[in-house]
Protein backbone atom coordinates (compact mmCIF):
# COMPACT_ATOMS: atom_id res chain seq x y z
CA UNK A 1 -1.73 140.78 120.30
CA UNK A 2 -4.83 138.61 120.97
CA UNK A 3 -6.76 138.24 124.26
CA UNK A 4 -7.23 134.59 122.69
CA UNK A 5 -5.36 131.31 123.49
CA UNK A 6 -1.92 130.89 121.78
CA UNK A 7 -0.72 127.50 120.81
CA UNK A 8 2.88 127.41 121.12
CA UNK A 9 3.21 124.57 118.84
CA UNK A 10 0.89 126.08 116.16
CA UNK A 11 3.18 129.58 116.48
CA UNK A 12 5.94 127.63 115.66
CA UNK A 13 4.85 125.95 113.18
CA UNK A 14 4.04 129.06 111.59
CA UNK A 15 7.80 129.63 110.76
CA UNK A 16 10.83 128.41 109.34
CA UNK A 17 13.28 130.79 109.76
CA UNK A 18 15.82 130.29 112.12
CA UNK A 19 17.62 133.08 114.66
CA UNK A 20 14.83 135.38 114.22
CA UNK A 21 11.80 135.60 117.31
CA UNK A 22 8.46 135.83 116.73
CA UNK A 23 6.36 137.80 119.89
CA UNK A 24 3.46 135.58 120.91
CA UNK A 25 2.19 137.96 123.68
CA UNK A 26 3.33 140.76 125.88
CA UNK A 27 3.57 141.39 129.58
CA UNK A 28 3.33 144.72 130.96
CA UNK A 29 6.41 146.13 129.22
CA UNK A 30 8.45 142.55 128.20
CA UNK A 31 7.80 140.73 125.12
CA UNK A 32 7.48 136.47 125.77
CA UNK A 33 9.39 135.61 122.40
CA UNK A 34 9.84 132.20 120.55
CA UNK A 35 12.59 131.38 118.35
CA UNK A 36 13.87 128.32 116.40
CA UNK A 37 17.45 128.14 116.56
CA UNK A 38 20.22 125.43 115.32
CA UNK A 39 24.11 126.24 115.06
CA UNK A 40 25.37 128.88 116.69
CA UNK A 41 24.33 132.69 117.22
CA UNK A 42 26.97 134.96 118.32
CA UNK A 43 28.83 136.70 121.11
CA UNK A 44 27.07 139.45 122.67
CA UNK A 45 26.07 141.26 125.58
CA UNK A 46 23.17 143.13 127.27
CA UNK A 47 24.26 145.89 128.84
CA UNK A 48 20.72 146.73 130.86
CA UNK A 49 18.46 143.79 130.88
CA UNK A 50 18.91 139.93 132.04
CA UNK A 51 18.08 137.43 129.08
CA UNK A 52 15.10 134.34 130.08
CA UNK A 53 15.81 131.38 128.25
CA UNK A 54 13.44 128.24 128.35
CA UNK A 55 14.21 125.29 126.02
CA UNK A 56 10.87 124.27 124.37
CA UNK A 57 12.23 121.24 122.27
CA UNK A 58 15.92 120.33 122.04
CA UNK A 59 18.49 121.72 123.73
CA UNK A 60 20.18 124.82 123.73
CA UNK A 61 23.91 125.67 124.75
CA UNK A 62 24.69 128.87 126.29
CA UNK A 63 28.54 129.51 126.59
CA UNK A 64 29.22 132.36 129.12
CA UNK A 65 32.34 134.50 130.02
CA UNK A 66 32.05 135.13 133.53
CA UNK A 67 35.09 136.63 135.70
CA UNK A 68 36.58 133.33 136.57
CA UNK A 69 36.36 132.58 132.86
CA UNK A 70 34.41 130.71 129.92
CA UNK A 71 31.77 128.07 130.72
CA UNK A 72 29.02 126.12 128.86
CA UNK A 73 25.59 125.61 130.32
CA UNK A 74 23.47 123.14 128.82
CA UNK A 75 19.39 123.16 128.88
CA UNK A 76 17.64 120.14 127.59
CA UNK A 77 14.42 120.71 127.05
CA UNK A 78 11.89 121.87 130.06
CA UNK A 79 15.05 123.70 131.47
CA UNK A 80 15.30 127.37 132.11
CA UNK A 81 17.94 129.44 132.91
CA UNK A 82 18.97 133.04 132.98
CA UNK A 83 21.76 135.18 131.95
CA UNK A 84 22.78 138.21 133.75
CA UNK A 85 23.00 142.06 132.29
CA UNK A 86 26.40 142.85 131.22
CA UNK A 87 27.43 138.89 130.71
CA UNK A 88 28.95 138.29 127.49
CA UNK A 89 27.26 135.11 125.53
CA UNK A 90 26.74 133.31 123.04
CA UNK A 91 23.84 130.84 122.35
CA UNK A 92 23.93 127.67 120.27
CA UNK A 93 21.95 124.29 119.54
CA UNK A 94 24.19 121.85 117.39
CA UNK A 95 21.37 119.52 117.09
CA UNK A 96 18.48 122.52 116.78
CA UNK A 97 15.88 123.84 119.25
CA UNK A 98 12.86 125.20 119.58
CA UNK A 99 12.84 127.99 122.69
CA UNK A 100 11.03 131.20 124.60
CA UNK A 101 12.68 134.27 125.94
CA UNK A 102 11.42 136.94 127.96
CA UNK A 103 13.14 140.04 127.89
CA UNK A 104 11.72 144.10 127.88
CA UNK A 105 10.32 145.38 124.77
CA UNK A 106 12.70 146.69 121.70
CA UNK A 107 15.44 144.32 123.15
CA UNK A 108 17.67 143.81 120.19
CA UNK A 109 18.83 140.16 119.37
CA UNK A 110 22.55 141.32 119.08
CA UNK A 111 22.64 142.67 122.38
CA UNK A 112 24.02 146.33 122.81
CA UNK A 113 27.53 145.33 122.34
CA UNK A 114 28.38 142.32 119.19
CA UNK A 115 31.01 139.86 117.48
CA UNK A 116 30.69 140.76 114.04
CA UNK A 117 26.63 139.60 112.73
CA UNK A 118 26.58 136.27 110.93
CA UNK A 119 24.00 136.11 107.77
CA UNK A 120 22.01 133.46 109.74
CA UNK A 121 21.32 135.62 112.57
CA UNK A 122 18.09 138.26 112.15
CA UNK A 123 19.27 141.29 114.04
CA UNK A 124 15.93 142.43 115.23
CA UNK A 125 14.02 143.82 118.11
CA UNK A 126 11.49 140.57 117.39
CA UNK A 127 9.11 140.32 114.51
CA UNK A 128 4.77 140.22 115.09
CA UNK A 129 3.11 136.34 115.04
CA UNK A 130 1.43 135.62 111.76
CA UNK A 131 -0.07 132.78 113.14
């Protein structure tokens, strides 16, 4: 980590893959992650931690199953929202997106419990900034 600036746009142009979070900086015991995404991720679920979502560029689907059943939130971008530990869900950005989660330190990217893990998706606790 630096005690420097970080320009999000410079981070992200710093990588191409997609479905795989770079850290840009850490607070206290949470990493502030950035990801480019497009298409769809997969179902999973947190069992012990809620999951930050803010939409940097694009917009970014997030369909959750919730007691009274399935919905879809949308977040164009600017918009934040928040999924709960223990909801099961499942990202996705047809058109692509560029966005930052917070979530504690060694969080996995399939969650604790998974759908079966697509070769598109990098199963990972987050990877360092090279930028």
């Amino acid at each position: 980590m630096t005690d420097e600036p970080i320009s999000l746009r410079r981070a992200l142009a710093s990588f191409d893959a997609l479905w795989s979070p770079r850290i840009v900086t850490r607070v206290n015991d949470y990493d502030v992650r950035i990801a480019k995404v497009q298409g769809e991720h997969l179902w999973h679920v947190h069992d012990d931690t809620d999951e930050f979502f803010l939409v940097l560029d694009g917009e970014l689907h997030i369909s959750v199953r919730e007691p009274d059943g399935e919905r879809t939130v949308v977040l164009p971008q600017g918009a934040v929202f928040t999924v709960p530990r223990g909801t099961e869900h499942k990202p996705y950005a047809p058109s692509g997106a560029a966005i930052l989660m917070f979530e504690p330190t060694g969080t996995p990217t399939v969650g604790d419990r998974h759908d079966e893990i697509p070769d598109h998706v990098d199963a990972t606790t987050g990877h360092e900034l090279n930028a």
